[in-house]
N, C-alpha and C. Protein backbone atom coordinates (compact mmCIF):
# COMPACT_ATOMS: atom_id res chain seq x y z
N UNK A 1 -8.01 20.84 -7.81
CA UNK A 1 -6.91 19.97 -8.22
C UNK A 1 -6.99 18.64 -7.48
N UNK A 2 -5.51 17.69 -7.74
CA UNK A 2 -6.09 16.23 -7.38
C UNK A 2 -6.09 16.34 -5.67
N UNK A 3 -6.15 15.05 -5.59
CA UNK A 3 -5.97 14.66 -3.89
C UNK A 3 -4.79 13.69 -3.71
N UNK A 4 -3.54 13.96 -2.82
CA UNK A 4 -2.54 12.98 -2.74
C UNK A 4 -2.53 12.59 -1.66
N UNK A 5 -2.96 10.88 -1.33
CA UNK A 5 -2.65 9.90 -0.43
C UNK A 5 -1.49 9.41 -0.34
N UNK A 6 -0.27 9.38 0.75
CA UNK A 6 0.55 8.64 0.71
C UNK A 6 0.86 7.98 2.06
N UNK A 7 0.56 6.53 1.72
CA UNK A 7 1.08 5.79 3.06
C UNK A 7 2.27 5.43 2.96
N UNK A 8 2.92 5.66 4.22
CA UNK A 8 4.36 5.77 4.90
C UNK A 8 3.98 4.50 5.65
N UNK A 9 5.16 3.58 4.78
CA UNK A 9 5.13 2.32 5.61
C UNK A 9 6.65 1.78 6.26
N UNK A 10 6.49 1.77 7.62
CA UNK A 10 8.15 1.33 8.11
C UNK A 10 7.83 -0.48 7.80
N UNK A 11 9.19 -0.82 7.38
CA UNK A 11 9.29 -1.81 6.53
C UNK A 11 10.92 -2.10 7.58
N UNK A 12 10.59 -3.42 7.98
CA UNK A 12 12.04 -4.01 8.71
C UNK A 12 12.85 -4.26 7.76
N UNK A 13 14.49 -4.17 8.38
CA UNK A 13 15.40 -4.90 6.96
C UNK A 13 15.25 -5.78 6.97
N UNK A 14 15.48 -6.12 5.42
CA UNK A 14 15.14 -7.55 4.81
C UNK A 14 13.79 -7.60 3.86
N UNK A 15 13.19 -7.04 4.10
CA UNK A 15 11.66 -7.48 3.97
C UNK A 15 11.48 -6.62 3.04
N UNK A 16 11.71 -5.42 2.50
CA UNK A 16 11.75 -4.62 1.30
C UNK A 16 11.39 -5.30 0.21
N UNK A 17 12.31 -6.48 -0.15
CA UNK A 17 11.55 -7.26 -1.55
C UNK A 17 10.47 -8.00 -1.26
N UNK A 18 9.43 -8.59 -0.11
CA UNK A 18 8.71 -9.50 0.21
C UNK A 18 7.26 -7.95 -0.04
N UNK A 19 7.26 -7.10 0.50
CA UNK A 19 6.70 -5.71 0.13
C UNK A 19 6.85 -6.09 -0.83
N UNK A 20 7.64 -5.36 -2.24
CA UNK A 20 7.71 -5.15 -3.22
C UNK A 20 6.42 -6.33 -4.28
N UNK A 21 7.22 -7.36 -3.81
CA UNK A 21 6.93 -8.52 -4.67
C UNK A 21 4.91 -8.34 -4.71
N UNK A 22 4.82 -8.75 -2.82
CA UNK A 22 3.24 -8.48 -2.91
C UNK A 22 2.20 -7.02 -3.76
N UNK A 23 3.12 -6.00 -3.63
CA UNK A 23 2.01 -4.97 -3.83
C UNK A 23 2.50 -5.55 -5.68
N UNK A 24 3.16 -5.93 -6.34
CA UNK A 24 3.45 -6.29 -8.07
C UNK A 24 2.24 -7.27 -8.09
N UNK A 25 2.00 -7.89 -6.88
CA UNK A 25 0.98 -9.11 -7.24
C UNK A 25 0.09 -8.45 -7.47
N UNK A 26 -0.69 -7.62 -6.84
CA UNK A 26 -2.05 -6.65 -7.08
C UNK A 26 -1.97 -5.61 -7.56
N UNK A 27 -0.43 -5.69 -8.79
CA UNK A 27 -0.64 -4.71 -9.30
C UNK A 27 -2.26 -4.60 -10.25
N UNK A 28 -2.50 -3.05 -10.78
CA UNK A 28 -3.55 -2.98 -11.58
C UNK A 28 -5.28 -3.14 -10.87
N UNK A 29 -5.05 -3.13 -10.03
CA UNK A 29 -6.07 -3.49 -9.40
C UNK A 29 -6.57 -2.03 -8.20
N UNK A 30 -5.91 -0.99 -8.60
CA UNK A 30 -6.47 0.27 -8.38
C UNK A 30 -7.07 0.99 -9.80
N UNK A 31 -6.62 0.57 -10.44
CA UNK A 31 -6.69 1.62 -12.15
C UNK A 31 -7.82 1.68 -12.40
N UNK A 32 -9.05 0.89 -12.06
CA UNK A 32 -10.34 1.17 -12.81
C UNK A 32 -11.04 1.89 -11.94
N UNK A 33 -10.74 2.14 -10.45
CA UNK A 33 -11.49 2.98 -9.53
C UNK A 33 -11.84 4.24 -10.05
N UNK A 34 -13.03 5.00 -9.81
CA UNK A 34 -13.57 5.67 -10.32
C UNK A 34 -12.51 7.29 -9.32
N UNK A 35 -11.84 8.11 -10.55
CA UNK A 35 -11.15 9.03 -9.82
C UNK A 35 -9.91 9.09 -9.78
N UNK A 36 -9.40 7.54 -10.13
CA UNK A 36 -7.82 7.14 -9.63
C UNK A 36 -7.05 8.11 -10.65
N UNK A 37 -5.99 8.20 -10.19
CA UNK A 37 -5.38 9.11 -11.08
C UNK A 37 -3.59 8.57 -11.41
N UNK A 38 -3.10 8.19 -10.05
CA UNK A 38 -2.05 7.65 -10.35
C UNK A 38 -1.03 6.93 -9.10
N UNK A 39 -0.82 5.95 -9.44
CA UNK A 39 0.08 5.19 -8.49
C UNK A 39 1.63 4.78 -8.23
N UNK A 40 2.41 4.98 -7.48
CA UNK A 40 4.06 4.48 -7.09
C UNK A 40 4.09 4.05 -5.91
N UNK A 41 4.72 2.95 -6.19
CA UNK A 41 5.62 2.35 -4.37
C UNK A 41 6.74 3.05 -4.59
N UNK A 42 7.24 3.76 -3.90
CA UNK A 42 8.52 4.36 -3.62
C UNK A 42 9.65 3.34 -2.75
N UNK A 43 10.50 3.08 -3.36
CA UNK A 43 11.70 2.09 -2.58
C UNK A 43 12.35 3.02 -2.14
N UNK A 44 12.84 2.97 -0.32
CA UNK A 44 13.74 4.06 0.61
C UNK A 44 15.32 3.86 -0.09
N UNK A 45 16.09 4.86 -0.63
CA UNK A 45 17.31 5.14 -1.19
C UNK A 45 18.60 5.23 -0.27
N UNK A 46 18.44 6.06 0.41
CA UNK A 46 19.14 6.42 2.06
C UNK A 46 18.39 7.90 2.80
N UNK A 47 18.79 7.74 3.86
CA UNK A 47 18.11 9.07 4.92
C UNK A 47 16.86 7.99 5.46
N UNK A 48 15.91 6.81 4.85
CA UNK A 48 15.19 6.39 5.73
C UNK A 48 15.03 4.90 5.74
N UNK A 49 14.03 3.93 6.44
CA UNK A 49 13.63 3.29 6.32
C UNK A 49 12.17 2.61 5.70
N UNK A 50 11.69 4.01 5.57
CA UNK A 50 10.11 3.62 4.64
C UNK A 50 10.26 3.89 3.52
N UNK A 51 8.82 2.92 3.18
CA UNK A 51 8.81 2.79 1.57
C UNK A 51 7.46 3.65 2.04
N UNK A 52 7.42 4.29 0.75
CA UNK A 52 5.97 5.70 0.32
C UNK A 52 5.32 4.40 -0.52
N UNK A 53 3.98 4.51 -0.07
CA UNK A 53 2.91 4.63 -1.50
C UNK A 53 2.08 5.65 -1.87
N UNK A 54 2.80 6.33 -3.38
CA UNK A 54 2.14 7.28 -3.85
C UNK A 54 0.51 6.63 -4.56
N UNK A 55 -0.36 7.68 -3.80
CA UNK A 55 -1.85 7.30 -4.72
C UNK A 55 -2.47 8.92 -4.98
N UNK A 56 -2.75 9.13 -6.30
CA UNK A 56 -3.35 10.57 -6.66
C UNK A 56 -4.65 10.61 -6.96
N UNK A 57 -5.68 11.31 -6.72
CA UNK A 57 -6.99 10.72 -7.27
C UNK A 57 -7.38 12.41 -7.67
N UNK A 58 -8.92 12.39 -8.11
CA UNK A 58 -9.27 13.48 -8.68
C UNK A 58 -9.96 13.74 -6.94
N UNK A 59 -10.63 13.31 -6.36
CA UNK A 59 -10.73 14.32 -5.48
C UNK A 59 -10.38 13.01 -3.72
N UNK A 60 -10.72 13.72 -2.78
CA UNK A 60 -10.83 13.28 -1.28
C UNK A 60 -11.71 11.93 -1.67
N UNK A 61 -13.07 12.56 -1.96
CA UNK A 61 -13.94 11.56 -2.06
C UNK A 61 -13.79 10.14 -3.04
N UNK A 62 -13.20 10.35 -3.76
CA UNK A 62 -13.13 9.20 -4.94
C UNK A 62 -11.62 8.38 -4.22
N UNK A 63 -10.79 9.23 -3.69
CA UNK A 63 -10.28 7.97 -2.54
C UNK A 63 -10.62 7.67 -1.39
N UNK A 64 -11.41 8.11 -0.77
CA UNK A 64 -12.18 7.64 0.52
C UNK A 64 -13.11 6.32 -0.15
N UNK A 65 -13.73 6.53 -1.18
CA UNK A 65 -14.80 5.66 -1.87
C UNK A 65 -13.95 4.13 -2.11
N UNK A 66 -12.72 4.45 -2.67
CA UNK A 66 -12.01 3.42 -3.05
C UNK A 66 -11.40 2.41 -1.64
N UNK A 67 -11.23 3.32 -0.41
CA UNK A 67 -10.29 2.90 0.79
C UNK A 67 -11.83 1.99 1.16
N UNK A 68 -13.00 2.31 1.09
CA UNK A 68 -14.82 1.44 1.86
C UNK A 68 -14.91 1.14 0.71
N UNK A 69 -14.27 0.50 -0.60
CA UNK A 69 -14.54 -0.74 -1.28
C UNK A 69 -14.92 -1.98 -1.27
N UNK A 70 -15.13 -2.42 -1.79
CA UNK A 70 -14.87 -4.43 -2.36
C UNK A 70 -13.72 -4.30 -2.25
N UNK A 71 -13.13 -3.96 -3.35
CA UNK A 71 -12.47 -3.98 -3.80
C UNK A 71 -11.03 -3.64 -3.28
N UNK A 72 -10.88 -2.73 -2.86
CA UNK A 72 -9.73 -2.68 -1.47
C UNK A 72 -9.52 -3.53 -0.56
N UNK A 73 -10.60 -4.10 -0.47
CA UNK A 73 -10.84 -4.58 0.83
C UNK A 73 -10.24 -6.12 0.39
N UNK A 74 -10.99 -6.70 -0.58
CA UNK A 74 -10.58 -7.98 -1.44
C UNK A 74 -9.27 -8.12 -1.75
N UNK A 75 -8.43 -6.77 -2.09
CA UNK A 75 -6.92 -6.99 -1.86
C UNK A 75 -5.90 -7.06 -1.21
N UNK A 76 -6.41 -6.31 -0.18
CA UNK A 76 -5.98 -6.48 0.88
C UNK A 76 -6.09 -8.03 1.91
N UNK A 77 -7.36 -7.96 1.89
CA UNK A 77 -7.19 -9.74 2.38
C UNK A 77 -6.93 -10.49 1.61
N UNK A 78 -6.64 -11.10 0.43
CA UNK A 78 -5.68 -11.59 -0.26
C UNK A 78 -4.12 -11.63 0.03
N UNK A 79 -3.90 -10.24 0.13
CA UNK A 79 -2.35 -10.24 0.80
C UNK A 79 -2.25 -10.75 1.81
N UNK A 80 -3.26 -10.75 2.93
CA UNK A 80 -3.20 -11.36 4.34
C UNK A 80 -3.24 -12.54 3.98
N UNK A 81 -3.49 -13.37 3.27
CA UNK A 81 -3.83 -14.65 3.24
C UNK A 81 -2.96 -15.04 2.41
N UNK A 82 -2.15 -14.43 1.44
CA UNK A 82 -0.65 -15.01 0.64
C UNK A 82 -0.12 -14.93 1.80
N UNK A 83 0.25 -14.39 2.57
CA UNK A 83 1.38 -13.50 3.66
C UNK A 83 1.08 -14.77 4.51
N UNK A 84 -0.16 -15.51 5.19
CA UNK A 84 -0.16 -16.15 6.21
C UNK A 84 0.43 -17.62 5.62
N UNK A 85 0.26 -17.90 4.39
CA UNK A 85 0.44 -18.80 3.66
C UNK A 85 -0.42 -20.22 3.86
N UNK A 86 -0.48 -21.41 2.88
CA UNK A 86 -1.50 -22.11 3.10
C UNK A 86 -1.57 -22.54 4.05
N UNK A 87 -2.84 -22.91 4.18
CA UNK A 87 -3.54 -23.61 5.81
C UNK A 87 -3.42 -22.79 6.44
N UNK A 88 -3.01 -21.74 6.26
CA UNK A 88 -2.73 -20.52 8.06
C UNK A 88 -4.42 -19.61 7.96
N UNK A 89 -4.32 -19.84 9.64
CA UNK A 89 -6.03 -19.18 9.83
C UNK A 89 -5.61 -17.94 10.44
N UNK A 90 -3.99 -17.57 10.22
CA UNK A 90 -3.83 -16.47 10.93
C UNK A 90 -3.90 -14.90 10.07
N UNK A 91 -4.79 -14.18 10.52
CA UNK A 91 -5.11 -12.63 10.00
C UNK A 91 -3.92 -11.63 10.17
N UNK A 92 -3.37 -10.94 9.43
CA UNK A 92 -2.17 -10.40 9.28
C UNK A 92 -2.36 -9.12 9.47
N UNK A 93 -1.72 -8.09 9.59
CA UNK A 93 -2.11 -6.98 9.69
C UNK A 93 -2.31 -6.13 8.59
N UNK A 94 -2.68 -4.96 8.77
CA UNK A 94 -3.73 -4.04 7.75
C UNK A 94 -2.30 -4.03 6.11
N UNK A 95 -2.82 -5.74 5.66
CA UNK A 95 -2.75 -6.00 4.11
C UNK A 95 -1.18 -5.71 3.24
N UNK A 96 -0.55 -5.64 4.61
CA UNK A 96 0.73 -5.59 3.73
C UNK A 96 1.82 -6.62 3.41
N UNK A 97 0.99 -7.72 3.74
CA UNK A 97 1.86 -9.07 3.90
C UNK A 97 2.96 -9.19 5.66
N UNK A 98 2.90 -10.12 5.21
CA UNK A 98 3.60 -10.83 6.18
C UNK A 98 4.57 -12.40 5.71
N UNK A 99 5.61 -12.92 6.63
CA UNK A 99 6.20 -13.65 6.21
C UNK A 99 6.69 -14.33 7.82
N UNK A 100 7.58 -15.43 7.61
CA UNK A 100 7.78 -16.77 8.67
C UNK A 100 8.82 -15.99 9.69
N UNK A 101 8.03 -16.11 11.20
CA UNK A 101 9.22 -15.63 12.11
C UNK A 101 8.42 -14.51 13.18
N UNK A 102 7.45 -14.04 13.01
CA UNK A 102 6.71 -13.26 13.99
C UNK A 102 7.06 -14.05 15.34
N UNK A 103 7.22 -13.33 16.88
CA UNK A 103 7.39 -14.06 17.74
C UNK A 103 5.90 -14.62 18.04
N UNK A 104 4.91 -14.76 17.87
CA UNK A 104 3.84 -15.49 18.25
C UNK A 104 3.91 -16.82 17.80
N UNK A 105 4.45 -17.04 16.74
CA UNK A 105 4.60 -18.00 16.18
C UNK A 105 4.06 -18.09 14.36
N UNK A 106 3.21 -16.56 14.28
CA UNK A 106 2.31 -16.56 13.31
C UNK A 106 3.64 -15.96 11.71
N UNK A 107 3.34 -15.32 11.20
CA UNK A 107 4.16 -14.71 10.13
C UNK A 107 4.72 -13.32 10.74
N UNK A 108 6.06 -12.86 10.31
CA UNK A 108 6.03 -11.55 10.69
C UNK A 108 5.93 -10.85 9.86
N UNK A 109 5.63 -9.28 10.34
CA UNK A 109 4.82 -8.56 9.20
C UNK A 109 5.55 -7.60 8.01
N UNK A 110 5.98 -7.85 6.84
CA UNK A 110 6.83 -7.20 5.82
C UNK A 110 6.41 -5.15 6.33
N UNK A 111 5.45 -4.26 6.61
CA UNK A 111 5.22 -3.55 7.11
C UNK A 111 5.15 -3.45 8.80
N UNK A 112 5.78 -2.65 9.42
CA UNK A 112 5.26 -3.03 11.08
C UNK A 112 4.56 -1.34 11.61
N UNK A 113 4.70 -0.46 10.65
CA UNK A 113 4.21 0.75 10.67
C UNK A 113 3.41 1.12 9.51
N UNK A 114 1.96 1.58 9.32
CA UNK A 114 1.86 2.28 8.26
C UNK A 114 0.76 4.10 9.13
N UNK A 115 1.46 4.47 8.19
CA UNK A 115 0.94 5.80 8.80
C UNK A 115 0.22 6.66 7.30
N UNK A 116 -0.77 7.46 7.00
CA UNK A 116 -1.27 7.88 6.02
C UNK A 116 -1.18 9.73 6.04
N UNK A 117 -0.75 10.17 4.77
CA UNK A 117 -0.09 11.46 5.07
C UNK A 117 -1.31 12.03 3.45
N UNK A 118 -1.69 12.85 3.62
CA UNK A 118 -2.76 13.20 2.91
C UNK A 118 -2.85 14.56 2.66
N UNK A 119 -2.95 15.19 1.13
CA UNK A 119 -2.30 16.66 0.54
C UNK A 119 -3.32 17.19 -0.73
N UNK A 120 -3.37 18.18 -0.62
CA UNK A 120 -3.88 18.37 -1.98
C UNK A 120 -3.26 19.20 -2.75
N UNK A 121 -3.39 18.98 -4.01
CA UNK A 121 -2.18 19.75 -4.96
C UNK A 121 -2.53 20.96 -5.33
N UNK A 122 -1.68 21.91 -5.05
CA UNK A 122 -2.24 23.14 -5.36
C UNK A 122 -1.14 23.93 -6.71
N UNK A 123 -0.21 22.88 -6.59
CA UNK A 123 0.66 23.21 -7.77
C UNK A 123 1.05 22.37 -8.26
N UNK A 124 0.94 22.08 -10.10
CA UNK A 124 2.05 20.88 -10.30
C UNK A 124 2.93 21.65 -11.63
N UNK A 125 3.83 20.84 -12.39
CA UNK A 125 4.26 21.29 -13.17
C UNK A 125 5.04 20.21 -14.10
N UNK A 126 5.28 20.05 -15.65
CA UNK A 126 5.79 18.58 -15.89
C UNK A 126 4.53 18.35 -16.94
N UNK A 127 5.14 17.67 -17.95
CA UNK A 127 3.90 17.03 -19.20
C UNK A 127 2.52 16.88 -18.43
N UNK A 128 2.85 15.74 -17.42
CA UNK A 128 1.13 15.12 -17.19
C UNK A 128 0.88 16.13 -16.33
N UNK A 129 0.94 17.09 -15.89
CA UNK A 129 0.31 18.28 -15.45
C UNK A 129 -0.56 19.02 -15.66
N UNK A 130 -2.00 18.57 -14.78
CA UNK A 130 -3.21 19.35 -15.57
C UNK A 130 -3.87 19.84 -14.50
């Protein structure tokens, strides 16, 4: 059965829509990976402060393949580089944007935690259930 990646990202208040907005920018830009199976940003409701990103693939390997991409990799620094905004030579952290106000002086970071929680399905149930 598939493989479920989900990064758990603590997200400061405020910054929830500056998240949002960036990962809509790159939306589509997992879908042709070889394996992908299916994607959600989860917005926190109450009980927490993180936002989930759900990613499902057909196996371990076909998301490990996708995480040592181009292509990951290309979107992710993109976000660092919207996030630092023009002229900024400053590198942001691991691709989740950033925005004005970090105490260094640089952007602060729309994520300040991401942690990766990783499952495999041994049951599903529901139409797209295969």
């Amino acid at each position: 059965m598939s493989y479920v990646a989900i990064n758990v990202l603590t997200v400061p208040e405020g910054r929830g829509e500056v998240l949002e907005q960036r990962f809509a920018a790159r939306a589509g830009t997992v879908d042709a990976a070889p394996g992908f199976e299916h994607f959600e940003l989860l917005r926190p409701v109450e009980g927490t402060d993180t936002y989930l990103v759900y990613t499902r693939w057909r196996s371990r390997e076909d998301y490990e393949a996708w995480t040592s991409s181009r292509s990951f990799e290309a979107g992710h620094a993109r976000a660092r580089a919207e996030a630092a905004g023009p002229g900024s030579s400053h590198a942001a952290g691991h691709g989740h944007g950033h925005a004005d106000g970090h105490p260094d002086g640089g952007p602060a970071p729309t994520a300040t935690g991401s942690q990766i929680w990783a499952f495999e399905v041994v049951q599903a149930a529901g139409p797209a259930a295969s």
